[in-house]
N, C-alpha and C. Protein backbone atom coordinates (compact mmCIF):
# COMPACT_ATOMS: atom_id res chain seq x y z
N UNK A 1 78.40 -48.56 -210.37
CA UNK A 1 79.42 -49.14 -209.49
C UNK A 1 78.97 -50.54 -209.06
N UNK A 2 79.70 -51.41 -209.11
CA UNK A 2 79.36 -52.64 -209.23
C UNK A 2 79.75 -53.45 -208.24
N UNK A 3 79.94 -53.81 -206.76
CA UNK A 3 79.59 -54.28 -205.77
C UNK A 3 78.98 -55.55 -205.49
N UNK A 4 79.77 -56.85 -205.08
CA UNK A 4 79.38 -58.43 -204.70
C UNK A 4 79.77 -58.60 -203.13
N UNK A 5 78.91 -58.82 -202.77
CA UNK A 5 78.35 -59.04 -201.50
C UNK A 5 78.60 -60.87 -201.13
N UNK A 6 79.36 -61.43 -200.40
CA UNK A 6 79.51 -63.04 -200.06
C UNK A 6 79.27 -63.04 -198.56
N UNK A 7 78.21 -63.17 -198.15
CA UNK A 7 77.82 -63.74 -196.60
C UNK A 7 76.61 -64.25 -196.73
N UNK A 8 77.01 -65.31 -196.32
CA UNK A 8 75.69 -66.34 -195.89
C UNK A 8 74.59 -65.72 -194.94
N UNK A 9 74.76 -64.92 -194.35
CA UNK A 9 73.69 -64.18 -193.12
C UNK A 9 72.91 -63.12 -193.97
N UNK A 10 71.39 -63.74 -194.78
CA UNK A 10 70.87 -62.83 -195.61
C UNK A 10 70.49 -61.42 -194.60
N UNK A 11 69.83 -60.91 -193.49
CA UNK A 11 69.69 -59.95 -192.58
C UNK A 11 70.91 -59.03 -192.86
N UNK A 12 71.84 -59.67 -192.41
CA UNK A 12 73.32 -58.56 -192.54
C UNK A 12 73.52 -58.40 -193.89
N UNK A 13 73.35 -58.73 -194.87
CA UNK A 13 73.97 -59.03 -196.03
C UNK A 13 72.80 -57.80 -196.89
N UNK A 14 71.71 -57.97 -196.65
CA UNK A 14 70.40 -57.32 -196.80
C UNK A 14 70.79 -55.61 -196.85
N UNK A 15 70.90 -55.49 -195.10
CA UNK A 15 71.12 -54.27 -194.53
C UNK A 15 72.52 -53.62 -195.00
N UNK A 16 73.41 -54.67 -195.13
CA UNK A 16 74.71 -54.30 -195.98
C UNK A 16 74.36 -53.48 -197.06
N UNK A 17 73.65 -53.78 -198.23
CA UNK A 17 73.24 -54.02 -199.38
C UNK A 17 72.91 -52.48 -198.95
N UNK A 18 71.62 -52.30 -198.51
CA UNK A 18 70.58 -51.27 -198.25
C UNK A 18 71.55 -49.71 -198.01
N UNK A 19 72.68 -49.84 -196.96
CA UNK A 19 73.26 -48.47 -196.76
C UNK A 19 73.86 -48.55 -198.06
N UNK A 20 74.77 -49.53 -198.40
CA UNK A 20 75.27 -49.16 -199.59
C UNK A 20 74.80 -48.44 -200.76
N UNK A 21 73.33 -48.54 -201.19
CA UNK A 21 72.86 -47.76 -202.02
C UNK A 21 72.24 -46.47 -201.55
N UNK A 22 72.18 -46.52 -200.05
CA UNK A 22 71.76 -45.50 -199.82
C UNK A 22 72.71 -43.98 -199.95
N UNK A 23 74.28 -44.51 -199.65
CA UNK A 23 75.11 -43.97 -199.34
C UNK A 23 76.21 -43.48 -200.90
N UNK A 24 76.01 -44.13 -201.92
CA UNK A 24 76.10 -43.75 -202.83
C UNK A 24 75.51 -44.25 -203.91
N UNK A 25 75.95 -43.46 -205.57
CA UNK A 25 75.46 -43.39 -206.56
C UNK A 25 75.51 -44.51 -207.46
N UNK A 26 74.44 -45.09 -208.19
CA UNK A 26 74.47 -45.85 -209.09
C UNK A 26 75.46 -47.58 -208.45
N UNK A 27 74.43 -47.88 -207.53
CA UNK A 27 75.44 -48.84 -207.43
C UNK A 27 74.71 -50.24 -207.67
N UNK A 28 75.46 -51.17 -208.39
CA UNK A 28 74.81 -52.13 -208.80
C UNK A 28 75.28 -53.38 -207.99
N UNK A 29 74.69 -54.22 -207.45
CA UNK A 29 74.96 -55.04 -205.90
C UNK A 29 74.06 -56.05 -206.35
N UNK A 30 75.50 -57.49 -205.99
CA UNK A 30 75.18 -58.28 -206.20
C UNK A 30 75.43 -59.51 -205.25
N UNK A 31 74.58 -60.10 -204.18
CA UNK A 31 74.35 -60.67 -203.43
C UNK A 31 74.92 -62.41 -203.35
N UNK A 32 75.68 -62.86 -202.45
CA UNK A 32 75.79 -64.12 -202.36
C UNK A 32 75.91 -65.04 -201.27
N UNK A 33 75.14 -66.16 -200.87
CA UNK A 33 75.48 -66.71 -199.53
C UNK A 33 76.49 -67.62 -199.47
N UNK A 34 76.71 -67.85 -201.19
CA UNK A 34 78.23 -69.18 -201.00
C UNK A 34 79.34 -68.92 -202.25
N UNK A 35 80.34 -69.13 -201.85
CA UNK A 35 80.92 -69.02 -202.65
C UNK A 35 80.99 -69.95 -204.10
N UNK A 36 80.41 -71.12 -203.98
CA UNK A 36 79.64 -71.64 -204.84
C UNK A 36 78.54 -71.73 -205.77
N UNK A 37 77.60 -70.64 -205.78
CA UNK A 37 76.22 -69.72 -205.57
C UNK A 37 77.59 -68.67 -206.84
N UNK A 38 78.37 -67.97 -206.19
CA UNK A 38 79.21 -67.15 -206.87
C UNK A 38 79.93 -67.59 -207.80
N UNK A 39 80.53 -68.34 -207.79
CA UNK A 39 81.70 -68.77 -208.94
C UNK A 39 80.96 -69.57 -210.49
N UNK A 40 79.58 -69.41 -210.09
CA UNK A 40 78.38 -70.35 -210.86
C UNK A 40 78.06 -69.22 -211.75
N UNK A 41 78.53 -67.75 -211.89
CA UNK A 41 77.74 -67.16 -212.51
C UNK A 41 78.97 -66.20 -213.27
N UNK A 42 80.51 -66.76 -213.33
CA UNK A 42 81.16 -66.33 -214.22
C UNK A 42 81.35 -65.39 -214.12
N UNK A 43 81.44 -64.58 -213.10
CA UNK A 43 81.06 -62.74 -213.46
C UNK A 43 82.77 -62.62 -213.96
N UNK A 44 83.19 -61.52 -214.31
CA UNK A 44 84.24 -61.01 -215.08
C UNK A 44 84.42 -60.19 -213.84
N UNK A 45 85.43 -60.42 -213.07
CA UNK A 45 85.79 -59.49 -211.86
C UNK A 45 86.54 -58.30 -212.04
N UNK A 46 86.88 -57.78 -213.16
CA UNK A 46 87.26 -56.80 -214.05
C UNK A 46 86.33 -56.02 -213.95
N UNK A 47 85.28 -56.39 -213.89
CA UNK A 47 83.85 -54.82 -214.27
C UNK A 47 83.53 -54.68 -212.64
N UNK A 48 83.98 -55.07 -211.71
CA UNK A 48 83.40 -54.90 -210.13
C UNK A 48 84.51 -54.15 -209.90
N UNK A 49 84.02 -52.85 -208.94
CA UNK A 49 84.40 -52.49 -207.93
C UNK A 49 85.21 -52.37 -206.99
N UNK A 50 83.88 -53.13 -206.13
CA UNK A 50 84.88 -54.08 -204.78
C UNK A 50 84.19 -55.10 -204.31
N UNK A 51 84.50 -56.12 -203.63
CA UNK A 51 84.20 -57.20 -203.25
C UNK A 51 84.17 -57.33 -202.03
N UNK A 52 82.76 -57.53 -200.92
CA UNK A 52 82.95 -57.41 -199.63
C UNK A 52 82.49 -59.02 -199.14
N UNK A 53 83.32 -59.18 -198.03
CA UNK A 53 83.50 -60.59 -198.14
C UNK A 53 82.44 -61.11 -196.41
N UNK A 54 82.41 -61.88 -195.91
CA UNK A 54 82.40 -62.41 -194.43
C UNK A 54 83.99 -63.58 -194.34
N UNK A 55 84.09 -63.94 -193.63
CA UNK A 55 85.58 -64.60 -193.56
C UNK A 55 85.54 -66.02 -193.15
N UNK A 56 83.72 -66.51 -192.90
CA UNK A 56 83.42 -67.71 -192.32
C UNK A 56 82.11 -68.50 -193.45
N UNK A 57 82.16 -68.96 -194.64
CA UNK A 57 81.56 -69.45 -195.02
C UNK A 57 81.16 -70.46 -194.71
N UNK A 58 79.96 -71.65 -194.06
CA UNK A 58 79.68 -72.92 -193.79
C UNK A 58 80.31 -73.98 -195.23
N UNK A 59 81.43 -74.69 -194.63
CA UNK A 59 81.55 -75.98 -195.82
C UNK A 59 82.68 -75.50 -196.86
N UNK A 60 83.41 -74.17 -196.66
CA UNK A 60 83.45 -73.45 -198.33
C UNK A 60 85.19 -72.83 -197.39
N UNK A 61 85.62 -72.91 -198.27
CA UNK A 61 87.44 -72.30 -197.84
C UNK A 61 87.89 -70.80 -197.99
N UNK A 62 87.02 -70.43 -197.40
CA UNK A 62 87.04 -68.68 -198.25
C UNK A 62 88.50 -68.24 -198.72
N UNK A 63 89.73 -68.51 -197.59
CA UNK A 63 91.17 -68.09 -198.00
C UNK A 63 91.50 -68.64 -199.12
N UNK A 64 90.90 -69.94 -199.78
CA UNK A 64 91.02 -70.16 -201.30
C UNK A 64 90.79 -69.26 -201.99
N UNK A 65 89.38 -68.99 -202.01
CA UNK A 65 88.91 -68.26 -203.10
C UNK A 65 89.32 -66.63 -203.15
N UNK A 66 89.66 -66.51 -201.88
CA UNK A 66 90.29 -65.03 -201.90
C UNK A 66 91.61 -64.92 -202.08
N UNK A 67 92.26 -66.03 -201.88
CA UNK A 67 93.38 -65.65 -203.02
C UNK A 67 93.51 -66.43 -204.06
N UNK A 68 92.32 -66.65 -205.03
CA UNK A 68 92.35 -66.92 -206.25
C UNK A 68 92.16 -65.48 -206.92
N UNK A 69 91.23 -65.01 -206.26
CA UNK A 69 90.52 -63.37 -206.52
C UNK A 69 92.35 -62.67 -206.67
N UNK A 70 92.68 -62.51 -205.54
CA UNK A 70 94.27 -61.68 -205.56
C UNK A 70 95.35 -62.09 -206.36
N UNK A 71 94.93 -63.27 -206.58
CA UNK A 71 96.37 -63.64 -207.90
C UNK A 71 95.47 -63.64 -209.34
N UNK A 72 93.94 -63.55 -209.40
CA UNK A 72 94.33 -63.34 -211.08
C UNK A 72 93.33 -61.49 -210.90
N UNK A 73 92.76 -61.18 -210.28
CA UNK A 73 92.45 -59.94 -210.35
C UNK A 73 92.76 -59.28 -209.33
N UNK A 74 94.18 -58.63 -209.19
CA UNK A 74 94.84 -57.92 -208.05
C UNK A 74 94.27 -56.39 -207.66
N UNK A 75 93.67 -55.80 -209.08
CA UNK A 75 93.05 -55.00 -208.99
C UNK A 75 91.77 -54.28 -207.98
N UNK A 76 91.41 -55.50 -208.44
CA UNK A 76 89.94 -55.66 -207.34
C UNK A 76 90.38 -55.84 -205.63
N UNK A 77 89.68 -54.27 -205.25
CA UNK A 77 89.54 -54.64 -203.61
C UNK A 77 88.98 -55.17 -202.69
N UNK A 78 89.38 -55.84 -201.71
CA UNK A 78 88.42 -56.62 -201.39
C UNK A 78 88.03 -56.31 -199.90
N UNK A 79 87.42 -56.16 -199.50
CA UNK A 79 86.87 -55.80 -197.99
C UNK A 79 86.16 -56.58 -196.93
N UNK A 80 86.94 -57.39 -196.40
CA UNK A 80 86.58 -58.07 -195.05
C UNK A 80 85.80 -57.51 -193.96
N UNK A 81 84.50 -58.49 -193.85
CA UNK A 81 83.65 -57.80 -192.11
C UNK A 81 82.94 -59.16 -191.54
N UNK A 82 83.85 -58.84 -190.73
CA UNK A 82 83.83 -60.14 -189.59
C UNK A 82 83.36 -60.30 -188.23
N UNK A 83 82.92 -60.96 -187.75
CA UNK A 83 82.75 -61.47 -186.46
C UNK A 83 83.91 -61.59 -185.55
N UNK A 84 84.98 -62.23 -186.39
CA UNK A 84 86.21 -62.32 -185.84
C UNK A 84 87.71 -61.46 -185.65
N UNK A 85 87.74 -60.74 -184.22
CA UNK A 85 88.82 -60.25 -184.47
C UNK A 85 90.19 -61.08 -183.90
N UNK A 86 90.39 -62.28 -184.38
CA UNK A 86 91.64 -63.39 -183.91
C UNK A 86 92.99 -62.94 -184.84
N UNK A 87 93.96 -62.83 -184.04
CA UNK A 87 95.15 -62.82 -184.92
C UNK A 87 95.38 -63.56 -186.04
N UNK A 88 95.02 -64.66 -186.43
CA UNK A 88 95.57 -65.66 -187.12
C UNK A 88 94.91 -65.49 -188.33
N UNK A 89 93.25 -65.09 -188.22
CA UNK A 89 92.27 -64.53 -188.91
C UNK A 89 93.47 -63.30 -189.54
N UNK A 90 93.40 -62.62 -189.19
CA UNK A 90 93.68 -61.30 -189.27
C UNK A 90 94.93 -61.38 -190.56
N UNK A 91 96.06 -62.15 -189.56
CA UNK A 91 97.10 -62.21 -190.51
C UNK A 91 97.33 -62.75 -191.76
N UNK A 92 96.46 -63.80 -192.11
CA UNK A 92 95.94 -63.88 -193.12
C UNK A 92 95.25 -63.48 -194.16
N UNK A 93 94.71 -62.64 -193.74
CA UNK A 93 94.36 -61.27 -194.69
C UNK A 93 95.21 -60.61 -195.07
N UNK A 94 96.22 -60.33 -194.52
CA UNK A 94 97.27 -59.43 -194.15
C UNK A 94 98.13 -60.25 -195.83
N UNK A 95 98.18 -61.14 -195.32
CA UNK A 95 99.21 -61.77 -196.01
C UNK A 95 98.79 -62.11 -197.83
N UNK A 96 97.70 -61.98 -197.68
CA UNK A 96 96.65 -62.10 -199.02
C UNK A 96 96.71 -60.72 -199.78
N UNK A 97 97.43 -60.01 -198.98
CA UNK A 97 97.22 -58.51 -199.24
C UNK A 97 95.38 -58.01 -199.47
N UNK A 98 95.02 -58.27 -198.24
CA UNK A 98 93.33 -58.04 -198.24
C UNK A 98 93.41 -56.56 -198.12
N UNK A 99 92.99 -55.39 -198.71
CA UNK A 99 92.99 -54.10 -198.35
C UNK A 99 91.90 -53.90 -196.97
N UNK A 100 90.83 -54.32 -197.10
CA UNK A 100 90.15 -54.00 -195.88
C UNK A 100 89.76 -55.15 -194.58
N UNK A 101 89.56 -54.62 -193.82
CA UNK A 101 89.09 -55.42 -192.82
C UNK A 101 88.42 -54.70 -191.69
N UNK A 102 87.45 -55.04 -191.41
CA UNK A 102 86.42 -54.39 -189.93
C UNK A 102 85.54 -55.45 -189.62
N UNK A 103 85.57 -55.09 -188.13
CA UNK A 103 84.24 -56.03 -187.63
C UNK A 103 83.04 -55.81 -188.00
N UNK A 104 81.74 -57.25 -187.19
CA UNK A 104 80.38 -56.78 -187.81
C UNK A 104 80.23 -55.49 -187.00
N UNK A 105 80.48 -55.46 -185.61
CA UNK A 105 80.00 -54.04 -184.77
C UNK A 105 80.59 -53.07 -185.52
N UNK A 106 81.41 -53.11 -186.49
CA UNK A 106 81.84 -51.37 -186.91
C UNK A 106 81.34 -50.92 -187.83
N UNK A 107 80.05 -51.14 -187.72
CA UNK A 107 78.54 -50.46 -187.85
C UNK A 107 78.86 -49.25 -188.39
N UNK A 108 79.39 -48.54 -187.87
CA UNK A 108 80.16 -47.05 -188.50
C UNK A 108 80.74 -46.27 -189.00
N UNK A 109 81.97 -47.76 -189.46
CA UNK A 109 82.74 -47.53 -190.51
C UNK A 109 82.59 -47.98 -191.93
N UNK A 110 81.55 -48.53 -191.85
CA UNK A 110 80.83 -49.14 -193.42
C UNK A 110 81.58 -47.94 -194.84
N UNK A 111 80.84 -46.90 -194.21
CA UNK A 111 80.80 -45.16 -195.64
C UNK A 111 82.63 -45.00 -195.28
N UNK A 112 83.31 -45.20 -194.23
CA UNK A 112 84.41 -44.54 -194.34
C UNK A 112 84.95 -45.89 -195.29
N UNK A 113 85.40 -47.05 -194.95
CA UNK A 113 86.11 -48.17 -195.19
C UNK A 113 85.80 -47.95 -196.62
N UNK A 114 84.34 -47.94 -197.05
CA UNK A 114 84.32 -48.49 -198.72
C UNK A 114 84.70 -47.47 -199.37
N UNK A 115 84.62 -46.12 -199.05
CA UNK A 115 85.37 -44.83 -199.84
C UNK A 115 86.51 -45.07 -199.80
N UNK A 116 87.81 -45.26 -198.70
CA UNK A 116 89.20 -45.49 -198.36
C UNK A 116 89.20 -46.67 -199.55
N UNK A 117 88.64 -47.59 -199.82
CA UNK A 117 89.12 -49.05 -200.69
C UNK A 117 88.52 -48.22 -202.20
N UNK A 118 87.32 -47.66 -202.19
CA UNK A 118 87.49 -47.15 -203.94
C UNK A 118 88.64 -46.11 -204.25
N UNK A 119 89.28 -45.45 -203.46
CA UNK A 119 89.66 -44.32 -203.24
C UNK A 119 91.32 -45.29 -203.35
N UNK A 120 91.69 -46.71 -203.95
CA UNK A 120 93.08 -47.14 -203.66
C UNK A 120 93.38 -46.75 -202.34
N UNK A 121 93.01 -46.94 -201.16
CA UNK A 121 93.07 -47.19 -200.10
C UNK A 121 93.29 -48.19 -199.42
N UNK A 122 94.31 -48.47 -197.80
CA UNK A 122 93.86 -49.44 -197.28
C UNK A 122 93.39 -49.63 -195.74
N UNK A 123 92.43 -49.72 -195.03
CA UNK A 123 91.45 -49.63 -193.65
C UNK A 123 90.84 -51.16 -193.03
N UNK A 124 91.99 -50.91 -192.43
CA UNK A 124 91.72 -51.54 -191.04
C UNK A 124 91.42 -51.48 -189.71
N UNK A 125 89.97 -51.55 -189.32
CA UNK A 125 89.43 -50.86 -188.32
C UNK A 125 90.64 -50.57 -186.71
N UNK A 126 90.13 -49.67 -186.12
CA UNK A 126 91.56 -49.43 -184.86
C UNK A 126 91.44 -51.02 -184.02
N UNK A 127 90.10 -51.30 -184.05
CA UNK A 127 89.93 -52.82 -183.00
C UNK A 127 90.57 -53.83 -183.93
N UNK A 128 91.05 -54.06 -185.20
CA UNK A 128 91.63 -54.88 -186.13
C UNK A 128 93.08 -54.74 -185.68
N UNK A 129 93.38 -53.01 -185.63
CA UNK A 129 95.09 -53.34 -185.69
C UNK A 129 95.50 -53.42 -184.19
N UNK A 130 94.43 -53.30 -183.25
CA UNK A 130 94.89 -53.45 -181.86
C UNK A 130 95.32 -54.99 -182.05
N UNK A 131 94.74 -55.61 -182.22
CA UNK A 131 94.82 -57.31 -182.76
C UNK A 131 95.91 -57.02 -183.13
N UNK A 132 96.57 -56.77 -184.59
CA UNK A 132 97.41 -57.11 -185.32
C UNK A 132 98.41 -56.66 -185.17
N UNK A 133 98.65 -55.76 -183.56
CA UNK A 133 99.86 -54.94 -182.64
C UNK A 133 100.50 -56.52 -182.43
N UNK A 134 99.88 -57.28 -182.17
CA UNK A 134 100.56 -58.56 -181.79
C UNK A 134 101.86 -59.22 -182.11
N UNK A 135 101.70 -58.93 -183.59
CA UNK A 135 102.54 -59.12 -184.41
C UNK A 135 104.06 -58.86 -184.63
N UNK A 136 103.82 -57.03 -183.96
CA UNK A 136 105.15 -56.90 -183.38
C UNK A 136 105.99 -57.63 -182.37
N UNK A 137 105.25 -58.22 -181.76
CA UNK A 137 106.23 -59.19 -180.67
C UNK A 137 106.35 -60.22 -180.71
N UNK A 138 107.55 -60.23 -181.96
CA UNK A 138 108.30 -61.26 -182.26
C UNK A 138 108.40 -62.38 -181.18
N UNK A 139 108.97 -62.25 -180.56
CA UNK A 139 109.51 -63.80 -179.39
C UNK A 139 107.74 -64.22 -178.81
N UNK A 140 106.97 -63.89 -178.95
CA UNK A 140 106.03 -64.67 -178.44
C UNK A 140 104.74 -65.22 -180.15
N UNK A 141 105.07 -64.62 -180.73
CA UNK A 141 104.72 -65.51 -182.43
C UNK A 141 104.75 -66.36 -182.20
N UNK A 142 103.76 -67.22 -182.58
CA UNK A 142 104.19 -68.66 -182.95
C UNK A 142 104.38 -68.63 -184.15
N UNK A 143 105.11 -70.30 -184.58
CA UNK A 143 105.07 -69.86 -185.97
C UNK A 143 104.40 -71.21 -186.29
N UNK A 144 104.48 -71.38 -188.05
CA UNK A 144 103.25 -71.87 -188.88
C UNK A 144 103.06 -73.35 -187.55
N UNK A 145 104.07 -74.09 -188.00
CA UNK A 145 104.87 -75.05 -187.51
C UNK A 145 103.61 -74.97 -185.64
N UNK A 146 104.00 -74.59 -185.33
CA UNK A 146 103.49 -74.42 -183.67
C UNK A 146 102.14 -74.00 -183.79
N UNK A 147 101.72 -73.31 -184.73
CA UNK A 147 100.17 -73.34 -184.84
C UNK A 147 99.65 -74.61 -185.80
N UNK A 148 100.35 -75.41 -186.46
CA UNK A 148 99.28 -76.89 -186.99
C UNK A 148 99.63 -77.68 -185.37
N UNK A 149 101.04 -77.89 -184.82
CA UNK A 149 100.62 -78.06 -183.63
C UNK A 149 99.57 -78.07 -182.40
N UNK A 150 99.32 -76.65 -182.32
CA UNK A 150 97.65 -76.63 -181.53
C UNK A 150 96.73 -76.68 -181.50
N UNK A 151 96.83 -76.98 -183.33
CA UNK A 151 95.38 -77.26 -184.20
C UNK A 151 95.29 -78.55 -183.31
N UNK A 152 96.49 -79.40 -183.68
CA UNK A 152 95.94 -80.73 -184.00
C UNK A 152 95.83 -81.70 -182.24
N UNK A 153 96.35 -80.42 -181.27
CA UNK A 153 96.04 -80.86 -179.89
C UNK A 153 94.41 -80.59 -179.04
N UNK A 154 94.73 -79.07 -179.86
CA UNK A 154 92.99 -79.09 -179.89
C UNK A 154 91.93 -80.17 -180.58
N UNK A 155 91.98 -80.98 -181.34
CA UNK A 155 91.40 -82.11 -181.84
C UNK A 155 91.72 -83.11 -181.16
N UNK A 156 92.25 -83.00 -179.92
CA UNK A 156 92.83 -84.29 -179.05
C UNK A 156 93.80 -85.33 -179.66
N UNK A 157 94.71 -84.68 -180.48
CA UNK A 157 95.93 -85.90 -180.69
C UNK A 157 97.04 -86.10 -179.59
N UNK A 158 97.29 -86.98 -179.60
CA UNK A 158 98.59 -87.38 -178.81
C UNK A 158 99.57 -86.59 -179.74
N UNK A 159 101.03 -86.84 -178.37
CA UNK A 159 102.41 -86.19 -179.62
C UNK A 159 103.09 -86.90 -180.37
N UNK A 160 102.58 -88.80 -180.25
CA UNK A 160 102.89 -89.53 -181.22
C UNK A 160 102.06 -89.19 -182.71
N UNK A 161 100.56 -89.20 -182.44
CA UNK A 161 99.81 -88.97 -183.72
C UNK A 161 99.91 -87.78 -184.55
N UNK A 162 100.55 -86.66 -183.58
CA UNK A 162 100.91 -84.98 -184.21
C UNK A 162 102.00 -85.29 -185.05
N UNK A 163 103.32 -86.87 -184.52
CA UNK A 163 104.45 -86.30 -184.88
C UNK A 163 104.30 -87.31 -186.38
N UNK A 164 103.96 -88.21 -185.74
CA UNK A 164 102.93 -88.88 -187.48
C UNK A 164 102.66 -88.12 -188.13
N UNK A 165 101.67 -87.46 -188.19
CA UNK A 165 100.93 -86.42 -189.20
C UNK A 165 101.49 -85.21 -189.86
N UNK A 166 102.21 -85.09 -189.02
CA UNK A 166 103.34 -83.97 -189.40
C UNK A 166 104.89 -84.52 -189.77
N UNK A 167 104.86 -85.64 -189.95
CA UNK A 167 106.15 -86.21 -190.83
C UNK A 167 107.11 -85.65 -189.61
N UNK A 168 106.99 -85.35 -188.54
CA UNK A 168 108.49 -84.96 -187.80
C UNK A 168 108.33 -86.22 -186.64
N UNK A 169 109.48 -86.15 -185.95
CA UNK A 169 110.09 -86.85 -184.71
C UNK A 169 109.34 -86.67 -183.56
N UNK A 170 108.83 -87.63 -182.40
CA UNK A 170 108.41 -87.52 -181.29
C UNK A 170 109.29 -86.66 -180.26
N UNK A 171 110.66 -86.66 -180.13
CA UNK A 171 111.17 -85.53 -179.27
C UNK A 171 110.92 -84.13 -179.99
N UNK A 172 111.03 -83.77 -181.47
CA UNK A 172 110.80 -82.93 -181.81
C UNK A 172 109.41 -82.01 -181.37
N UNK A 173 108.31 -82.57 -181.50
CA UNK A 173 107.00 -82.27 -180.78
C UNK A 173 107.20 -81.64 -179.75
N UNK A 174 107.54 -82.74 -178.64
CA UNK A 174 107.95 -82.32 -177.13
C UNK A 174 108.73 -80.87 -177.05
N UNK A 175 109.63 -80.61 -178.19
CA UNK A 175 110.61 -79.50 -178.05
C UNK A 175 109.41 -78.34 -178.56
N UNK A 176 108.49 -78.63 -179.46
CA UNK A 176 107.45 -77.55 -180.22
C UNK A 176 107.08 -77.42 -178.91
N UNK A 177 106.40 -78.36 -178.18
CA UNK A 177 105.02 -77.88 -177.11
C UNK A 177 106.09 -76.93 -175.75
N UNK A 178 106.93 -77.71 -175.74
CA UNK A 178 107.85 -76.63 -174.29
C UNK A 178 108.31 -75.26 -174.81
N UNK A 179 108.29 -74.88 -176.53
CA UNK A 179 108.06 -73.70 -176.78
C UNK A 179 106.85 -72.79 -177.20
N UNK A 180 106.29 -73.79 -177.19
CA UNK A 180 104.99 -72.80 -177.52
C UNK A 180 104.14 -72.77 -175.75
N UNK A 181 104.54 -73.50 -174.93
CA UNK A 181 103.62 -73.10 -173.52
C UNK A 181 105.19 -71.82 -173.35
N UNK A 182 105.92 -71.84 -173.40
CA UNK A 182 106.70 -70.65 -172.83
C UNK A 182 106.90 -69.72 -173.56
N UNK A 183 105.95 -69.58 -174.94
CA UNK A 183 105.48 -68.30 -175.42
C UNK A 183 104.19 -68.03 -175.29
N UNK A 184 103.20 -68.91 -174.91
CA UNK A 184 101.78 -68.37 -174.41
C UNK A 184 101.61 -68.20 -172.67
N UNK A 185 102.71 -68.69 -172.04
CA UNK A 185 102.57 -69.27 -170.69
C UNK A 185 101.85 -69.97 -170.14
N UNK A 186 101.68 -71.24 -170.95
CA UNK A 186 100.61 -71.65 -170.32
C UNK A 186 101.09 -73.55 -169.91
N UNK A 187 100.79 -73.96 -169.35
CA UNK A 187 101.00 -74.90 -168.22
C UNK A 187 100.16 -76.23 -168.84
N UNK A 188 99.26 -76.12 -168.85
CA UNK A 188 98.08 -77.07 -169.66
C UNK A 188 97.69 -77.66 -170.85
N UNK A 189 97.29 -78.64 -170.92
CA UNK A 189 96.08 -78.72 -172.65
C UNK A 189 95.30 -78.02 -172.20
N UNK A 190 94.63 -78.28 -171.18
CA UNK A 190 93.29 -77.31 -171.59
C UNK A 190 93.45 -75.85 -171.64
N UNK A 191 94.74 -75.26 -171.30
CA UNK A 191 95.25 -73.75 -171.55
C UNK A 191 95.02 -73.78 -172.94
N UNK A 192 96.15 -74.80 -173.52
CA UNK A 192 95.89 -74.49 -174.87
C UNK A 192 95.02 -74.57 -176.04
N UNK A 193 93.88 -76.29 -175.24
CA UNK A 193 92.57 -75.48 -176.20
C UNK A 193 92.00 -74.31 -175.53
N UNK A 194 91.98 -73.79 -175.29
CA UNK A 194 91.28 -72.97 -174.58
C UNK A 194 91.88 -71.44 -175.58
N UNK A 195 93.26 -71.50 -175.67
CA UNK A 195 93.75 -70.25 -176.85
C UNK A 195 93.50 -70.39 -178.37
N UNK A 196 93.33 -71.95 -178.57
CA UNK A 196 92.90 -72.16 -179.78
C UNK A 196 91.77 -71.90 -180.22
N UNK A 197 90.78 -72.23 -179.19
CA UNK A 197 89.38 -71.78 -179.74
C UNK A 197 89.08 -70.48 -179.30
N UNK A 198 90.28 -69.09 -178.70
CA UNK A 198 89.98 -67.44 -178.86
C UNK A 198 90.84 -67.23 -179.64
N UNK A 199 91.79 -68.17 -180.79
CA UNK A 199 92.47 -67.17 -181.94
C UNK A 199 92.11 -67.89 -182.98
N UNK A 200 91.58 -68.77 -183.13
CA UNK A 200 91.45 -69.49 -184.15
C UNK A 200 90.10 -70.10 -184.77
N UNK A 201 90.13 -70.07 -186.25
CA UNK A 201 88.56 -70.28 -186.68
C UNK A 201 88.16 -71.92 -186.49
């Protein structure tokens, strides 16, 4: 059973490694800290398994490469364990059609998650979909549009330089930001960096 491992944190990645063989048979595990390190060695993603990922590579676009993985080998499952449980994170997986996802603390669900994903399964830890309950409530979503918005306020732009960068109109902006504080409720910039840097990588 053939198993690739992508996190830069050799300790976790190590101990990853370690239950995994402990926990089942014949498994052949193959270690990486970059996704660059990985794509250097050609593997044929046809003969793997599953593919367990981290979701924060230093320098490296992981949502690229994971959905390069999902559009030419759909087959292959792939299993997210993260640090991060942020909506935005989340939904993006979601949307990649990522089968798994758990945090680093779910320490416990390691043996259940990777049986559920060989097993054509799909597991998302309960602290993942408490997150991704969010989702149901439509009227407070932002959408794409209103999140490059708070990216780019969190980087301290004005709503002239947002409406530049984003090819739209200066009243238009103004109309984004008076809907997106009256779907987060929030009153401030610094409210809103302040939500940007707890949902966003």
């Amino acid at each position: 059973m053939k198993i690739i491992i992508l996190d830069d944190h050799s300790l976790f990645s190590q101990g990853l490694g370690q239950i995994l063989k402990d926990n089942f048979d014949n498994v052949d595990l193959e270690i990486y800290k970059s996704i660059a390190k990985l794509t250097q060695q050609n593997i044929d993603y046809n003969s793997c398994e599953l593919l367990i990922s981290d979701i924060e590579i230093p320098g490296e676009d992981i949502f690229v490469f994971l959905n390069y993985i999902k559009s030419n080998f759909p087959k292959l499952p792939i299993l997210v364990i993260s640090m991060h449980n942020k909506l935005s994170v989340i939904r993006r997986c979601k949307d990649l059609n990522i089968e798994g996802y758990i945090l680093k603390d779910d320490y416990n669900l390691i043996i259940k998650v990777v049986k559920e994903l060989l097993n054509g399964k799909e597991f998302y830890s309960p602290k993942v979909l408490k997150t991704l309950d969010i989702l149901k409530i439509k009227e407070n979503l932002l959408t794409p549009k209103e999140e490059d918005i708070i990216t780019l306020i969190a980087a301290g732009k004005s709503n002239q330089e947002i409406a530049d960068e984003l090819f739209i109109s200066y009243n238009t902006i103004k109309t984004h930001r008076k809907n997106i504080s009256r779907k987060l409720n929030t009153s401030s910039v610094a409210d809103l960096v302040k939500y940007y840097y707890e949902n966003y990588l």
